[in-house]
Protein backbone atom coordinates (compact mmCIF):
# COMPACT_ATOMS: atom_id res chain seq x y z
CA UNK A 1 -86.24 -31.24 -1.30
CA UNK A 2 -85.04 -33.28 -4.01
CA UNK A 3 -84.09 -36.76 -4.32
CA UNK A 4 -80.53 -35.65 -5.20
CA UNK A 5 -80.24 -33.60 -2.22
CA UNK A 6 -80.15 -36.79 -0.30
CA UNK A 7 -78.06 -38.59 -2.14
CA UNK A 8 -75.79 -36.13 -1.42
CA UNK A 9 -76.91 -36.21 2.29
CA UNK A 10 -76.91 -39.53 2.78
CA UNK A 11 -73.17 -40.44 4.23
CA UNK A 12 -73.16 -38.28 6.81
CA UNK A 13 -76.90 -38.09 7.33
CA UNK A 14 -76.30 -39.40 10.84
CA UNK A 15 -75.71 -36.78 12.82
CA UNK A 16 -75.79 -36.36 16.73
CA UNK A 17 -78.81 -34.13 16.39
CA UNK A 18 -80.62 -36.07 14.07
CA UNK A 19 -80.04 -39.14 16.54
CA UNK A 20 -81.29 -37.89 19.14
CA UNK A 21 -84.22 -36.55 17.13
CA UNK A 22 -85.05 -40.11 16.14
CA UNK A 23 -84.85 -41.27 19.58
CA UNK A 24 -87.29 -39.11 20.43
CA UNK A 25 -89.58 -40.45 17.87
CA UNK A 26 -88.54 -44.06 17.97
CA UNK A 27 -89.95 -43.24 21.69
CA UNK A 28 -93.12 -42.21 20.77
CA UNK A 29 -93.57 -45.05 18.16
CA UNK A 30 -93.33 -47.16 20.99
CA UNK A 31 -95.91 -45.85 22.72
CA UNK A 32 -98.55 -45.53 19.53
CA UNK A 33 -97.47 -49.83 19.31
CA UNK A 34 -98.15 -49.72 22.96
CA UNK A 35 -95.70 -52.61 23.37
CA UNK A 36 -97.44 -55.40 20.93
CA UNK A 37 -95.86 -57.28 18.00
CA UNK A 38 -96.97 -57.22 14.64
CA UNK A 39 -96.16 -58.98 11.77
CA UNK A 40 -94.50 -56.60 9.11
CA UNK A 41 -94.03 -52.42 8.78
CA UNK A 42 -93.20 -50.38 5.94
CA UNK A 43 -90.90 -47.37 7.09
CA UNK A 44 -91.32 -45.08 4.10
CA UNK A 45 -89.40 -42.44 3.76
CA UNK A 46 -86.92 -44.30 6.18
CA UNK A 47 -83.78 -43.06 5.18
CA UNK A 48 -80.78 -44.44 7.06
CA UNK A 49 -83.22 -46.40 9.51
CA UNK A 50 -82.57 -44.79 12.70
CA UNK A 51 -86.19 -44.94 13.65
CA UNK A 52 -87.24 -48.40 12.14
CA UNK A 53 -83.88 -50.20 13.06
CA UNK A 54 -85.32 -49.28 16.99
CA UNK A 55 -88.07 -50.83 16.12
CA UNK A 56 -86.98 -54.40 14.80
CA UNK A 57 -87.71 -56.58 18.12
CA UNK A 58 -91.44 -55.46 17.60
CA UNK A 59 -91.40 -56.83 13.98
CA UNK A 60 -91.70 -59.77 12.10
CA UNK A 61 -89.88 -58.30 9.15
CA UNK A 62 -89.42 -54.49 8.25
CA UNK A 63 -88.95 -53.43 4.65
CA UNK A 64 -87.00 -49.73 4.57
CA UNK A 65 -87.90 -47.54 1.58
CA UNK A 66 -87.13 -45.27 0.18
CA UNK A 67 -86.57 -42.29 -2.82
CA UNK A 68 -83.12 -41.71 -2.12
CA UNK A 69 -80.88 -44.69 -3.48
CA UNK A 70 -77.84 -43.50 -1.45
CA UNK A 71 -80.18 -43.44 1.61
CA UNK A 72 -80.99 -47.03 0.45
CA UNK A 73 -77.60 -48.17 0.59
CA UNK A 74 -76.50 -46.20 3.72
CA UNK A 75 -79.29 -48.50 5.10
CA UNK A 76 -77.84 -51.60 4.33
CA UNK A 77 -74.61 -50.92 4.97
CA UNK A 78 -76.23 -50.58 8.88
CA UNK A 79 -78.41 -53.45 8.85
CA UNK A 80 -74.93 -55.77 7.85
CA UNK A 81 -73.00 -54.24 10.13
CA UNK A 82 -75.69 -54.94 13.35
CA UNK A 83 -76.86 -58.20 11.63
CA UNK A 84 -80.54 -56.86 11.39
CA UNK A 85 -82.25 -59.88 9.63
CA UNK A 86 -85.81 -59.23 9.85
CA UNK A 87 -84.67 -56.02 7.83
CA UNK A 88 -84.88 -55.12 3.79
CA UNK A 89 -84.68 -52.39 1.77
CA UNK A 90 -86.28 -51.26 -1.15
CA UNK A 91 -85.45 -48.05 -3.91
CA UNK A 92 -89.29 -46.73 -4.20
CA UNK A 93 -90.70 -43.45 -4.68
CA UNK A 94 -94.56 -44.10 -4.16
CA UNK A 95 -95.05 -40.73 -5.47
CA UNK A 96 -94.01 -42.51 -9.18
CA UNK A 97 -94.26 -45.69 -8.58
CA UNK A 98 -96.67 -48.39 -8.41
CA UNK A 99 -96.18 -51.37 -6.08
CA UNK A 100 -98.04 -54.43 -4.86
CA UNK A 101 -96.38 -53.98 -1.52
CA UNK A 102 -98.60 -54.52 2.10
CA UNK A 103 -97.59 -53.78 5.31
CA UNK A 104 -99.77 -54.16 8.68
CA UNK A 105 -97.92 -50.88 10.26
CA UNK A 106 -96.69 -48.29 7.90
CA UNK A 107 -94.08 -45.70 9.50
CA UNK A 108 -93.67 -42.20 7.68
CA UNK A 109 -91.49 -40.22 10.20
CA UNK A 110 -90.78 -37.00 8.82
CA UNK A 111 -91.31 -36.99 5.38
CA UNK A 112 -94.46 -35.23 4.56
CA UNK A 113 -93.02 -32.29 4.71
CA UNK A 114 -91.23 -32.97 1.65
CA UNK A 115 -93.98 -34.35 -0.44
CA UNK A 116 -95.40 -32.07 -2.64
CA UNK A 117 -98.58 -34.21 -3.16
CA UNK A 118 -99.60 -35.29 0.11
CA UNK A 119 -102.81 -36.24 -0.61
CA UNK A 120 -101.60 -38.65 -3.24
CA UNK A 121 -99.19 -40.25 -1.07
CA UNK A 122 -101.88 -40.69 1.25
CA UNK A 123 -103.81 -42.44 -1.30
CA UNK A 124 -100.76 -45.01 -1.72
CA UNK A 125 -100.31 -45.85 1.04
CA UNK A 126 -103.96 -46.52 2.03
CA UNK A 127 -104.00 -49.01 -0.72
CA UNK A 128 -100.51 -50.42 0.59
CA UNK A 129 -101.63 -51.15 4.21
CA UNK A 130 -103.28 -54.46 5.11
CA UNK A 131 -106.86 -54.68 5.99
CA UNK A 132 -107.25 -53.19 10.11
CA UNK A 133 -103.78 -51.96 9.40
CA UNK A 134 -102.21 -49.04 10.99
CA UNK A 135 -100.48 -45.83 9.42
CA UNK A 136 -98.54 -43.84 11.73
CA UNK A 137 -97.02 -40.19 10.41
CA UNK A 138 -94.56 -37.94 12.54
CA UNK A 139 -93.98 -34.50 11.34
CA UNK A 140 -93.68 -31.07 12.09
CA UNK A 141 -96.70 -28.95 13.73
CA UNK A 142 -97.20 -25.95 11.45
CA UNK A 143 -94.46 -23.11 11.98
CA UNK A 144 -95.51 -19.63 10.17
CA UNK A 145 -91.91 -18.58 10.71
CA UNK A 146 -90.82 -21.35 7.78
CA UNK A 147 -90.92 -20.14 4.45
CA UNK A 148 -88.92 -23.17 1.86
CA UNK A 149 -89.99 -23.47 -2.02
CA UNK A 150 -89.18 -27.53 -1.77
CA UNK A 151 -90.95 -27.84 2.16
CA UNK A 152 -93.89 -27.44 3.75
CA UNK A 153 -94.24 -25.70 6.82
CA UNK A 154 -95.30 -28.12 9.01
CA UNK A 155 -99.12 -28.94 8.87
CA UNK A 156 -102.26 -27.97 11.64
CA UNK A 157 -103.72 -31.28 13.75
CA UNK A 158 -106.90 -30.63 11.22
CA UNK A 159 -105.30 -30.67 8.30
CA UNK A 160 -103.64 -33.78 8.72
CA UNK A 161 -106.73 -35.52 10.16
CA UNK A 162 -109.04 -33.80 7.42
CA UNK A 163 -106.70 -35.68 4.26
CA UNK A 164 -106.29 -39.05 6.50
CA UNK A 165 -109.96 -38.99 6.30
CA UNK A 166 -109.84 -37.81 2.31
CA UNK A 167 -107.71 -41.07 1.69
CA UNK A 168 -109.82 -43.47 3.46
CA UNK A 169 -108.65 -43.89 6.96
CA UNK A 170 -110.79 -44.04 9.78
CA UNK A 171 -110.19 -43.35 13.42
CA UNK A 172 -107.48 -40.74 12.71
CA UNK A 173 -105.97 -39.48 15.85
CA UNK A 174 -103.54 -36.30 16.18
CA UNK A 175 -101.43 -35.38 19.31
CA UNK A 176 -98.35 -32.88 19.38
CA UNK A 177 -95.38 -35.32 21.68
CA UNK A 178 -91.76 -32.94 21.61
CA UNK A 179 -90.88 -29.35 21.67
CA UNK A 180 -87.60 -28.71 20.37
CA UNK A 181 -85.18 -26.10 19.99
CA UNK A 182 -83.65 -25.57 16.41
CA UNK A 183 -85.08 -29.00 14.72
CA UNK A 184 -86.90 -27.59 11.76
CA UNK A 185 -84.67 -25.61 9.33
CA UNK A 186 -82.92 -24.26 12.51
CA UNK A 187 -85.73 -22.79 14.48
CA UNK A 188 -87.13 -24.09 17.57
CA UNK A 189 -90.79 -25.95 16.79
CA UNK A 190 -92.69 -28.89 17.58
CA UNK A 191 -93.62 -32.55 16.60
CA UNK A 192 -96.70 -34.71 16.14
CA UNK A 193 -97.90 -37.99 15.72
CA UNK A 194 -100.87 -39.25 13.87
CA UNK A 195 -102.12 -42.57 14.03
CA UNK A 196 -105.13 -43.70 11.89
CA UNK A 197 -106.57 -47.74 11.00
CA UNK A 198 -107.83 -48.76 7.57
């Protein structure tokens, strides 16, 4: 999808459904961090922050970014509003830009599937996270049912662990977590998470 699309997304982006979506996932998070602290994560792709915001207590700071300035702002309208002040927010597109950023924990929950380039994302973000650092992706398991010119159609366990490996990670771990009905362009499907270290 394009940036523009969520812009135009972005105000009412929270949705009951998507909520409890991110629950879900803010759930499983949890359990990948297995209850430790670490110093700072980089939720790319975060959107309005309804996973990372969950996520704040385990955090020394979070920095939210994202492609979508209207998502951005949507953002920190939220963090204001709760007083969230381990939280920033950043306008990026690492698919155009070049940053200096690092992160020990980078978060990219559902966005993938809207990369066109995953490999060079991939790439990116290796060279954003810290030394031992750890990347953790959520997405969609593949579903032969989707057919979208801007989105993929999910992705296999293989394939993901196959261009974690391409980009440098090691230790690249894949497990499918939630079954859902109607979650990915309407039709029932499921979720994984993949962890992997640098």
């Amino acid at each position: 999808m394009e940036e523009n699309v969520f812009n135009a997304m972005a105000k009412k982006y929270d949705t009951a459904d998507r909520i409890e979506l991110a629950n879900i996932i803010t759930g499983e998070v949890k359990n990948e961090l297995n209850g430790r602290t670490y110093g700072s994560l980089l939720d790319y792709g975060g959107g309005t922050g309804l996973v990372s915001f969950e996520l704040a207590d385990q955090f020394e700071s979070i920095l939210l970014a994202d492609a979508s300035a209207e998502m951005v702002k949507a953002a920190e309208g939220k963090i204001s509003d709760r007083g969230l002040d381990n939280i920033e927010t950043l306008h990026l597109d690492l698919t155009k830009d070049y940053t200096d950023l690092n992160a020990d924990v980078i978060l990219v929950s559902l966005v993938l599937l809207h990369v066109p380039d995953t490999a060079d994302l991939l790439r990116s973000l290796y060279k954003t996270l810290n030394e031992g650092g750890r990347l953790i992706i959520v997405d969609f398991d593949k579903h032969p049912e989707i057919d979208h010119p801007k989105v993929h159609n999910g992705f296999t366990h293989e394939e993901i662990r196959g261009r974690l490996m391409e980009a440098g990670f090691d230790d690249a771990e894949v497990r499918t977590f939630h079954h859902g009905k109607n979650i990915f362009m309407n039709k029932d499907a499921s979720m994984f998470l993949a962890g992997a270290t640098k």
